[in-house]
Structures are given as C-alpha cells and as structure tokens.
C-alpha atoms as a PDB file:
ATOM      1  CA  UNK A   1       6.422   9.102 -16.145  1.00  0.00           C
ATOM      2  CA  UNK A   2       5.970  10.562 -13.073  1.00  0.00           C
ATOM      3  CA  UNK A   3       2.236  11.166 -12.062  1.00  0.00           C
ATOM      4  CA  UNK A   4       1.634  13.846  -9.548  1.00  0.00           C
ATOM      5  CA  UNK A   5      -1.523  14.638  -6.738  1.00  0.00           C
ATOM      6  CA  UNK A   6      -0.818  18.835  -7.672  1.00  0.00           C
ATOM      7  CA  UNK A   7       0.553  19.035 -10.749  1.00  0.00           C
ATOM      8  CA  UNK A   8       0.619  23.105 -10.114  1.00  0.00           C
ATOM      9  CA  UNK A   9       2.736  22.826  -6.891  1.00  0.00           C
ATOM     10  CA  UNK A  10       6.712  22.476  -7.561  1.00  0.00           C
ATOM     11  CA  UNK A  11       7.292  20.282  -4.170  1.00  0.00           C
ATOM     12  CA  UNK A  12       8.137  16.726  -5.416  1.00  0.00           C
ATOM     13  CA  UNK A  13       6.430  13.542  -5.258  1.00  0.00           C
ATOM     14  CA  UNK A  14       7.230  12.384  -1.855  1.00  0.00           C
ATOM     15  CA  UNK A  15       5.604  15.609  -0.680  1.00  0.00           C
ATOM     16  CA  UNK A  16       3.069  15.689  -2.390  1.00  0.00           C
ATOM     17  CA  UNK A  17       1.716  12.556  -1.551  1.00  0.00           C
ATOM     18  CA  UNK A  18       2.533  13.143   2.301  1.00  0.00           C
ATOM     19  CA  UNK A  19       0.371  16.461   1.947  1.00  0.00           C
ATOM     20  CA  UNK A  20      -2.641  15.075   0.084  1.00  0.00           C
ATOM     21  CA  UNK A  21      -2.636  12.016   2.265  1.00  0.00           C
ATOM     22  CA  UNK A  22      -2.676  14.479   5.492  1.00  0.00           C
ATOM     23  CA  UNK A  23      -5.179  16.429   3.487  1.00  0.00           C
ATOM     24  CA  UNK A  24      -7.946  13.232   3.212  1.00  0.00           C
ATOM     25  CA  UNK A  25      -6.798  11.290   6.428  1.00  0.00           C
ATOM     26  CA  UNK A  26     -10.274  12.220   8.108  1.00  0.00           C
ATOM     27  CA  UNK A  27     -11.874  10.511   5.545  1.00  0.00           C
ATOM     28  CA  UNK A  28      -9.621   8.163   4.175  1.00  0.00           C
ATOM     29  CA  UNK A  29     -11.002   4.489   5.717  1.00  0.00           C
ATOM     30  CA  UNK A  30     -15.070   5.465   4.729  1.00  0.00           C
ATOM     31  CA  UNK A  31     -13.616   6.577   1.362  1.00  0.00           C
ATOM     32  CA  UNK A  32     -11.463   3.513   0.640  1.00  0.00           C
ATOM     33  CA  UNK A  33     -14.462   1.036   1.769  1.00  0.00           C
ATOM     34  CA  UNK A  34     -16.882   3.137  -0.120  1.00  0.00           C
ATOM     35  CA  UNK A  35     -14.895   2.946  -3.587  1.00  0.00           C
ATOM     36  CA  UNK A  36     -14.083   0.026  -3.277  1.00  0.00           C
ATOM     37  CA  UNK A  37     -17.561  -1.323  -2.411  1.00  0.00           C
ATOM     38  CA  UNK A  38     -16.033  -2.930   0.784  1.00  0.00           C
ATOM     39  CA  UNK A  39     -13.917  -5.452  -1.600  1.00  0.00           C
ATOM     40  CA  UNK A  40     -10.830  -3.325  -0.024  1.00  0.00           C
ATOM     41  CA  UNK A  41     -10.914  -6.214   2.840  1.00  0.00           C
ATOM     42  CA  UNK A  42     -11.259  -8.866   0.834  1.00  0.00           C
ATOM     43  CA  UNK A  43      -7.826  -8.127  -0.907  1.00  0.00           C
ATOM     44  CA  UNK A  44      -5.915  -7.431   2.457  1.00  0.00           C
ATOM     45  CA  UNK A  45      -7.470 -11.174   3.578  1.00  0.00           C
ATOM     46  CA  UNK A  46      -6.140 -12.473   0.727  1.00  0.00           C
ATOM     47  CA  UNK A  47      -2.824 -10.755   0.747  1.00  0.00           C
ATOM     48  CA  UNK A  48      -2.223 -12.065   4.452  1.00  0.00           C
ATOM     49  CA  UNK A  49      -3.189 -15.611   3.431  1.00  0.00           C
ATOM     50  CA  UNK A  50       0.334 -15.425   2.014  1.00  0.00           C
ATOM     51  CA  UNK A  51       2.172 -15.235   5.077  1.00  0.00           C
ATOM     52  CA  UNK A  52       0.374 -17.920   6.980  1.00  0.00           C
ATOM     53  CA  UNK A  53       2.840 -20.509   5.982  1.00  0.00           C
ATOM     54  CA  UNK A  54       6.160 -18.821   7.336  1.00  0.00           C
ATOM     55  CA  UNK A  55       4.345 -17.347  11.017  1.00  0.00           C
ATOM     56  CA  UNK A  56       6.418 -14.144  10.570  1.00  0.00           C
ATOM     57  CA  UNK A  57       6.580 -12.668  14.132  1.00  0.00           C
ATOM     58  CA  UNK A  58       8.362  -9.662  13.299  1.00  0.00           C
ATOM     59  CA  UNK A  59       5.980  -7.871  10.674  1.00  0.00           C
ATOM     60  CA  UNK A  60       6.577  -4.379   9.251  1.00  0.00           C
ATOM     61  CA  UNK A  61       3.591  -2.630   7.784  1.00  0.00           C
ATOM     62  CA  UNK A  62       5.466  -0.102   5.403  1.00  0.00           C
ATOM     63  CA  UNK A  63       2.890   2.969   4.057  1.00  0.00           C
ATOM     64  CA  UNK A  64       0.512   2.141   6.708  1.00  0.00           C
ATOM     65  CA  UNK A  65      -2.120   4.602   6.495  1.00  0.00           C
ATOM     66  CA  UNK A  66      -4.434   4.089   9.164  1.00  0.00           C
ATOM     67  CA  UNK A  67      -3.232   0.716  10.363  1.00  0.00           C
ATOM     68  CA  UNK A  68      -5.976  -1.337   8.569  1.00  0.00           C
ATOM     69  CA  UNK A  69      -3.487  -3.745   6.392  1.00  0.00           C
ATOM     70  CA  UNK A  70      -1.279  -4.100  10.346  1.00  0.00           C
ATOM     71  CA  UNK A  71      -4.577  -4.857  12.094  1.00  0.00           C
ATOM     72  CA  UNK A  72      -5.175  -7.891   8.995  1.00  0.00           C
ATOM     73  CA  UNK A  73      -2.078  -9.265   9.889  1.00  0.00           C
ATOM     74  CA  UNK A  74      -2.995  -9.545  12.956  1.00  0.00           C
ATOM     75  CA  UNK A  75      -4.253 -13.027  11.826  1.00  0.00           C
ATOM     76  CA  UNK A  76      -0.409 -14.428  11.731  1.00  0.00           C
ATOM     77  CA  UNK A  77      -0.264 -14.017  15.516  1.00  0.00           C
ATOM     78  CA  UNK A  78       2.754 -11.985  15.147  1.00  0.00           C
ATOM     79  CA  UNK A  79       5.248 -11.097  18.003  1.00  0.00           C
ATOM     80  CA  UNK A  80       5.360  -7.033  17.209  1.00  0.00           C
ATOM     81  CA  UNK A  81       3.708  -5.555  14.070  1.00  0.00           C
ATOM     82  CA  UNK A  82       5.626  -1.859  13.440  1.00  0.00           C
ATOM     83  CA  UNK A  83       3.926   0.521  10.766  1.00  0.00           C
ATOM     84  CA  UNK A  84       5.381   2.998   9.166  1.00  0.00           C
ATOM     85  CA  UNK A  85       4.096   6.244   6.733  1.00  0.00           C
ATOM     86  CA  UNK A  86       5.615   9.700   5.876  1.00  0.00           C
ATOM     87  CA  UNK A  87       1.325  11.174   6.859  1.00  0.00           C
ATOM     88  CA  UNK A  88       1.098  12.380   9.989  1.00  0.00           C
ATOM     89  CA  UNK A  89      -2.582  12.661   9.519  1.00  0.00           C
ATOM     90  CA  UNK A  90      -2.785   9.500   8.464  1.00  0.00           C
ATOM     91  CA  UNK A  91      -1.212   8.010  11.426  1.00  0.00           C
ATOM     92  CA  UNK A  92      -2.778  10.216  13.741  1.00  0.00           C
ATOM     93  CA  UNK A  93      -5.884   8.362  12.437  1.00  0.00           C
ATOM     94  CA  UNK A  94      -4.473   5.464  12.962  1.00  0.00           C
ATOM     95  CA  UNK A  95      -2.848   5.721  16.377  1.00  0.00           C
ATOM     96  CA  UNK A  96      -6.539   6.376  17.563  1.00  0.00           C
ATOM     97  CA  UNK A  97      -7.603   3.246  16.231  1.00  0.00           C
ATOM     98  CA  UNK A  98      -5.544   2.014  17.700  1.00  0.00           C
ATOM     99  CA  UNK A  99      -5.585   2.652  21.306  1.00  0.00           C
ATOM    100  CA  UNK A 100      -9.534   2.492  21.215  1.00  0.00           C
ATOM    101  CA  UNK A 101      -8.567  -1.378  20.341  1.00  0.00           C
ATOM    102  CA  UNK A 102      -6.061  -1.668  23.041  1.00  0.00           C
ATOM    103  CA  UNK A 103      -3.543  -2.684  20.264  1.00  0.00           C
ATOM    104  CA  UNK A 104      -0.902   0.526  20.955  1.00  0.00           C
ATOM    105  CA  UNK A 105       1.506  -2.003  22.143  1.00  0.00           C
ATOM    106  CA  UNK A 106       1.191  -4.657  19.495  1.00  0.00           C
ATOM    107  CA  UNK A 107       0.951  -2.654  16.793  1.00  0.00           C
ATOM    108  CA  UNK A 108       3.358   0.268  16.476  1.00  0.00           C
ATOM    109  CA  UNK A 109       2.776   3.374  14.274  1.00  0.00           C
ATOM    110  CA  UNK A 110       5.759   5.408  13.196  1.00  0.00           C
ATOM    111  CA  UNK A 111       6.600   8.159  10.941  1.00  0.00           C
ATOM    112  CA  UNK A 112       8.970   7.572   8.282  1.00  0.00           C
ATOM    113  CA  UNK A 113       9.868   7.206   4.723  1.00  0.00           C
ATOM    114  CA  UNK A 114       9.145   4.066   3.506  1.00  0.00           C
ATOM    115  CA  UNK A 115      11.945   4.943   0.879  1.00  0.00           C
ATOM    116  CA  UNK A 116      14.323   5.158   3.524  1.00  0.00           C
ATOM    117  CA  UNK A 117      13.489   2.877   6.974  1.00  0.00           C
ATOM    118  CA  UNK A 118      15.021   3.743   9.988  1.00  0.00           C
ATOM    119  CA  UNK A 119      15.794  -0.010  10.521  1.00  0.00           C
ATOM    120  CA  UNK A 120      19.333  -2.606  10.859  1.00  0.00           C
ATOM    121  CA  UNK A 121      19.153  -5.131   7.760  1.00  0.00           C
ATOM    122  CA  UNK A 122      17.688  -8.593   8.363  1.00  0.00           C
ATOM    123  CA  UNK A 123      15.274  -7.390  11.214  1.00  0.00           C
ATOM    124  CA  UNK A 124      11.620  -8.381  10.021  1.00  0.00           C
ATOM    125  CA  UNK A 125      10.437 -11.571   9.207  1.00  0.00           C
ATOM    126  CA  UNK A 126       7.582 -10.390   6.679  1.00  0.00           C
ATOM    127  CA  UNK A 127       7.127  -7.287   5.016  1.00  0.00           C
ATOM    128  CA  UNK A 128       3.202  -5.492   3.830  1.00  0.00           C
ATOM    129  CA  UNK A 129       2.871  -2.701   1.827  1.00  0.00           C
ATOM    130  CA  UNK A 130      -1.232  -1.666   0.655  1.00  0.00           C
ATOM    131  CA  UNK A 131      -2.011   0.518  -2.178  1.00  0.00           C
ATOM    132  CA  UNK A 132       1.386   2.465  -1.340  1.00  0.00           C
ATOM    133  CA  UNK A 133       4.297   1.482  -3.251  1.00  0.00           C
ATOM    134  CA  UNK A 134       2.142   2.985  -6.473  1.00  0.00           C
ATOM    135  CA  UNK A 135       2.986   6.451  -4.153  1.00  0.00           C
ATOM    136  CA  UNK A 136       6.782   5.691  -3.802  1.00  0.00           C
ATOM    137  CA  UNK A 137       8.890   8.343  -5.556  1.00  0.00           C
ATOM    138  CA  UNK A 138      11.421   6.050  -7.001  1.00  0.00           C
ATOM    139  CA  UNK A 139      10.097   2.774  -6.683  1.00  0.00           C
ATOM    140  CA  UNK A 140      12.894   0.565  -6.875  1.00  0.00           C
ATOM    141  CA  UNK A 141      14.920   2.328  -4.437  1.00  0.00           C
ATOM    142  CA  UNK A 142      11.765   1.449  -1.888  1.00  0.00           C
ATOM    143  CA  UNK A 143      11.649  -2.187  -2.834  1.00  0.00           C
ATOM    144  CA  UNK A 144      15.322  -2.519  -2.353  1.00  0.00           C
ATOM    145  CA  UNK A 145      15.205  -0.842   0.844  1.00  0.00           C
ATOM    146  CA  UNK A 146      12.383  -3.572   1.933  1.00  0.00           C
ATOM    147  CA  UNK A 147      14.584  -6.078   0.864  1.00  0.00           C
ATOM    148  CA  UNK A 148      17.504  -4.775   3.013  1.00  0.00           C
ATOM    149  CA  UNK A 149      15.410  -4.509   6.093  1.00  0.00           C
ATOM    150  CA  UNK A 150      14.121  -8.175   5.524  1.00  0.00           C
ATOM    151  CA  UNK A 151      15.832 -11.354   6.963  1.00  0.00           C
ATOM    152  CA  UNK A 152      17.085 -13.921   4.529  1.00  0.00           C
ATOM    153  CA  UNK A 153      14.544 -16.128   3.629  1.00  0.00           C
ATOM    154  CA  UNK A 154      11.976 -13.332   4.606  1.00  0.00           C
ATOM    155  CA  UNK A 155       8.686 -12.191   2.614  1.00  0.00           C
ATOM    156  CA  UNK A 156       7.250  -9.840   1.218  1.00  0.00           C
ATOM    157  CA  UNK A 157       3.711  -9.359   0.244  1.00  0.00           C
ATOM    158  CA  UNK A 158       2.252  -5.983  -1.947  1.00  0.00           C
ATOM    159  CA  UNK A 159      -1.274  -5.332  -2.688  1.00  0.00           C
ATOM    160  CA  UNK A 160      -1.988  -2.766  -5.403  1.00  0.00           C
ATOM    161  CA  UNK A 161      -4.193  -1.522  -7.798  1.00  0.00           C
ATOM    162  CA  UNK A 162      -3.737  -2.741 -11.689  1.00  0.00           C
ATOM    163  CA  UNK A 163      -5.168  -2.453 -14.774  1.00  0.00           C
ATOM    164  CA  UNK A 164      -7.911  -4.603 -15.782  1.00  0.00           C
ATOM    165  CA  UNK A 165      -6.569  -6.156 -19.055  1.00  0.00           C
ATOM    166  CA  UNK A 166      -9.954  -7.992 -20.552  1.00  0.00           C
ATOM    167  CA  UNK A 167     -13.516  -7.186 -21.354  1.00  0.00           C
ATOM    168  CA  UNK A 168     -16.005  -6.285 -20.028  1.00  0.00           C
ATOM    169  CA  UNK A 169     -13.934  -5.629 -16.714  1.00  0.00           C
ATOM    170  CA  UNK A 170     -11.335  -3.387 -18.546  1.00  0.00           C
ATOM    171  CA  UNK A 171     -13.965  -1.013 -19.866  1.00  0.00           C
ATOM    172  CA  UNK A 172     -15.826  -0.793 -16.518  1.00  0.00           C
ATOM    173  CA  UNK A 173     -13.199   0.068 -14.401  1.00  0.00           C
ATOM    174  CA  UNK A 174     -12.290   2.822 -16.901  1.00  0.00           C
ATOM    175  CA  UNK A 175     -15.044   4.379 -16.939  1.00  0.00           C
ATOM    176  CA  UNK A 176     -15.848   3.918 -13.202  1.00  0.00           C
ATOM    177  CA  UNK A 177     -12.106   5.251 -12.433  1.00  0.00           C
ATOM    178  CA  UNK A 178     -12.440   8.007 -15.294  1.00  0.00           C
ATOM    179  CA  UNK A 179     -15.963   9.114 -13.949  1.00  0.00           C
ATOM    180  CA  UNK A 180     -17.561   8.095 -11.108  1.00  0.00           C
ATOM    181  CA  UNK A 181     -14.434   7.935  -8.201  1.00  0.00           C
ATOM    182  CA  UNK A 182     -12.965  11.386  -8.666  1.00  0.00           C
ATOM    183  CA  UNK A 183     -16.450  12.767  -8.113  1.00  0.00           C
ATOM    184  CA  UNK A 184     -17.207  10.770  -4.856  1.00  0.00           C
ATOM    185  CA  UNK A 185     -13.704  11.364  -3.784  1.00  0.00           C
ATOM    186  CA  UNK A 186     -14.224  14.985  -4.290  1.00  0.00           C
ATOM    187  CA  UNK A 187     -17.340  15.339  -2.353  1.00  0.00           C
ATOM    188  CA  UNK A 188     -16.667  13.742   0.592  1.00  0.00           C
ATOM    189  CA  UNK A 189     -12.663  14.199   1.075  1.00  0.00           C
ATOM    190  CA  UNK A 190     -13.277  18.013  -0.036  1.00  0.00           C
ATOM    191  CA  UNK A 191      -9.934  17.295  -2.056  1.00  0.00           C
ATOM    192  CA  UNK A 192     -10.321  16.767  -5.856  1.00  0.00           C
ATOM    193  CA  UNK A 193      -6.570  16.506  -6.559  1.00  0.00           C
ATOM    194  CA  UNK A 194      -6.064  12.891  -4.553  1.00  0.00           C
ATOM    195  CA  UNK A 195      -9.134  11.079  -6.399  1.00  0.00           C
ATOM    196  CA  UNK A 196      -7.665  11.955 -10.001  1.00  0.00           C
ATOM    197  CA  UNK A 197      -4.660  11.580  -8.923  1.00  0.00           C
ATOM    198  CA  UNK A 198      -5.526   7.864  -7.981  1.00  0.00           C
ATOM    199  CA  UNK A 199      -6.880   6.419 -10.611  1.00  0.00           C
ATOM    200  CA  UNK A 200      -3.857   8.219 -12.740  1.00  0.00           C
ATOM    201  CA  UNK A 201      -0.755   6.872 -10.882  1.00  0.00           C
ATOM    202  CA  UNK A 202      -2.863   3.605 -12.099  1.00  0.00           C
ATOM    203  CA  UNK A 203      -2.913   3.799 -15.312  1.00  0.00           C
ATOM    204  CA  UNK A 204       1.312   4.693 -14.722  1.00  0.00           C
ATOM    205  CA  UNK A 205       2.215   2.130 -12.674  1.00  0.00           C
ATOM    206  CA  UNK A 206       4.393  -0.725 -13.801  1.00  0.00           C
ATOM    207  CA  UNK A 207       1.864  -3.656 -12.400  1.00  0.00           C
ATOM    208  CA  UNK A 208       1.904  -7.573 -13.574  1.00  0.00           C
ATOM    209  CA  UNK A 209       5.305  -8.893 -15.251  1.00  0.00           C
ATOM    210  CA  UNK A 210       6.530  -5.016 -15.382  1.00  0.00           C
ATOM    211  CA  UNK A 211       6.098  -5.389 -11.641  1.00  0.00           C
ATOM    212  CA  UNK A 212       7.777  -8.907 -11.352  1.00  0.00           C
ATOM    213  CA  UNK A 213      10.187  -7.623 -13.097  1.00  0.00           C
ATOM    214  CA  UNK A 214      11.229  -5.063 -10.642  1.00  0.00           C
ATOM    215  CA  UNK A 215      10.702  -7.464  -7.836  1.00  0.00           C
ATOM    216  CA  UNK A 216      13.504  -9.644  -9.144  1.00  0.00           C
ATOM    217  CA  UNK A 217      15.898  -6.473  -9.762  1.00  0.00           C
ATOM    218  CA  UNK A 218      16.316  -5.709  -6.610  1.00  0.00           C
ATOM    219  CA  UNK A 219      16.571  -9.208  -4.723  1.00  0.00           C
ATOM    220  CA  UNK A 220      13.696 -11.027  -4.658  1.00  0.00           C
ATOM    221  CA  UNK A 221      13.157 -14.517  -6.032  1.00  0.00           C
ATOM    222  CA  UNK A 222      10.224 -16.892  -6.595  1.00  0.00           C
ATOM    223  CA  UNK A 223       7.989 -13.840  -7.117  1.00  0.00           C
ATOM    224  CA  UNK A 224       4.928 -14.153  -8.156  1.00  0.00           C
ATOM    225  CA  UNK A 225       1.586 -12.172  -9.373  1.00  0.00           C
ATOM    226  CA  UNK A 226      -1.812 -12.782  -8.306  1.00  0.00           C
ATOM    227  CA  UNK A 227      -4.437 -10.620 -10.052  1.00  0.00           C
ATOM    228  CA  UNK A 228      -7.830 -10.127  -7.975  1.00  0.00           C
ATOM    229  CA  UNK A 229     -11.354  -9.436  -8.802  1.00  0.00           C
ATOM    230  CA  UNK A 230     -10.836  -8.699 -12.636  1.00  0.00           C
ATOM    231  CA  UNK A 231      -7.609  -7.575 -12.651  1.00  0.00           C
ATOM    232  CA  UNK A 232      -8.544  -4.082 -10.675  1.00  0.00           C
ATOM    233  CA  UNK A 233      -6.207  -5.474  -7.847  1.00  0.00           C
ATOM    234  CA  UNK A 234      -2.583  -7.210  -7.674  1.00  0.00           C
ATOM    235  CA  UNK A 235      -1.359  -9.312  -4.600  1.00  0.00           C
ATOM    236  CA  UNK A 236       2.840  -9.549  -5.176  1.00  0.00           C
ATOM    237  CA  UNK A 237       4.754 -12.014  -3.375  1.00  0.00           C
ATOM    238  CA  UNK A 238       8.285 -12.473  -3.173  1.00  0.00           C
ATOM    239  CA  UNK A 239      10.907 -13.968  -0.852  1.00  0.00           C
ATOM    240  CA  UNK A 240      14.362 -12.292  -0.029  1.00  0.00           C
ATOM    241  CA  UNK A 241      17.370 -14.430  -1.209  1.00  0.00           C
END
C-alpha cells in the first residue's frame, strides 16, 4: 500500500514527499527534536556506532535532510561525507548549517534522487540513510541502487521508525502517534498533511524481518535488526557482497 502526504493531489509519491518536505524545511530540525523528545540523537549515535569498525572514508548520506545524520558521522573521521535529497528546502537548510560550521567542504549537500544516484558503482565506503527510505517510492529499487553505489565489502546503515510490537510501549506510541504528533506538527510546521502522513507511512512500512528481508533481496548479507527505545526506532545494518 502506498501511503501518501496529499492524498487529494494526483502528483506521485516522489513528489509529494519532495513538496511537503520543502513545505516544513523551516521547521523541520526543532520539530524532529521536539517529537522525538531529543531521543532523535540518540538513535543517529547509535546508528554511527556501526561504522566505527570499518573507518569508511568515503560516506554518502542518502535523504539527507538538513545534514544532521552527515554531521553524526562526522565521528568516523571520514575523508569526504556527500549528502544527497530530492528537497531543495531541505538542503537549503542544510547548506546553511553548514557553512556557519565551516563544514561546506567536508560535507557536501546535493540534490538528487536517492532512487536514482548520480554516482559510478563501488564508490563509497559506507552508506546512511535517516528516517528516509520509509519516503522512497519503490523501496527496493532505492536499496538496490545503494547497493550498486557501494564498494564490495561496503556498509550500510538505516535508521527508521517501527512499530512498537509489546505493551505498554505499543499502546503509547499509538496513541501518542494517533493524537498528540499530528497536532504539534500542525501547529508549528503550519502543514497538517506531513505529521499524519508520518506516523501513517509507519504503520505501512515493511520494518523488522519484513525489512531484513528486503535487505537480503537486493544484495546485502549479514544483515541485521536492532530495535531502539521500545521498538519506536530500527537501526539496519548490512554489508554489500
């Protein structure tokens, strides 16, 4: 099933999610922390602490947003860190984080479908994706295009939102995703579509084995899941062949 951000537009997927993204890009990072209750950087911590092993120094940062899960990698030391989303607003945002940091030339921000990258095969060492491959229009064409892009040998690592699968956690997050987010989101991104569409492309999304699954389809062995804080987030890892 296909979950959409504006079910009443006839534009597809891919851009629809580029508009609503442009649409909430002012307010994206406070919103993100604030639903999240600042746990948001806990899980991109944790997701690096995956890479630490293999040093990548060639890193691409695919749905990038506003460069936060790039400037967490930052941790590896990497050579070049190049990120990548189909929002311009978003990585307007970002670009300005950017320079204010003085990290333009160490961390690259590029527009582009992270469906289709604009890169050889085998030219990163590590791949990221946060809370974006839940957004990809046909989501096992995008993991096999990360695959393709990755050296052999190389890894990657996806952090995304699942579905609590045990009480009390389970109930809480349903009702807090049901209830409480689409009203925040609403009132301070001024854009009620993206914070029920959130918590819907959730409840859709093929996370845990389903995910693994997937993972293993399209080229990627010793995957595995790692389910944080309840189950309301997923850290995926797994190594090109």
């Amino acid at each position: 099933m296909t979950v959409l951000p504006y079910k009443e537009q006839a534009a597809g997927k891919k851009e629809q999610v580029a508009t609503m993204f442009n649409n909430i890009s002012p307010k994206y990072d406070l919103l993100n922390h604030l639903l999240s209750f600042g746990i948001d950087i806990y899980w991109r911590k944790q997701a690096i602490k995956q890479l630490r092993a293999t040093k990548p120094k060639q890193i691409l940062d695919i749905a990038t947003g506003t460069g936060d899960f790039a400037l967490e990698a930052l941790a590896l030391n990497p050579d070049k860190i190049i990120g990548v989303d189909i929002s311009e607003g978003m990585l307007e945002v970002g670009k300005q984080k950017m320079q204010k940091l003085g990290l333009s030339d160490k961390i690259e921000m590029r527009l582009g479908d992270s469906e289709k990258l604009l890169f050889d095969e085998n030219t990163f060492d590590a791949a990221i994706v946060a809370f974006g491959v839940r957004n990809f229009e046909n989501l096992e064409k995008g993991l096999s295009d990360i695959n393709r892009v990755l050296k052999k040998g190389g890894i990657a690592v996806v952090l995304e939102f699942s579905n609590p699968r045990s009480f009390p956690m389970k109930q809480l997050y349903g009702f807090y995703s049901r209830y409480i987010l689409p009203a925040i989101g609403k009132l301070i991104s001024r854009d009620s579509a993206a914070y029920t569409y959130l918590p819907d492309s959730v409840k859709a999304f093929p996370d845990g084995e389903n995910f693994l699954k997937i993972y293993e389809k399209v080229g990627f062995s010793d995957v595995k899941w790692l389910p944080m804080t309840g189950g309301i987030c997923s850290i995926y890892v797994g190594t090109k062949k």
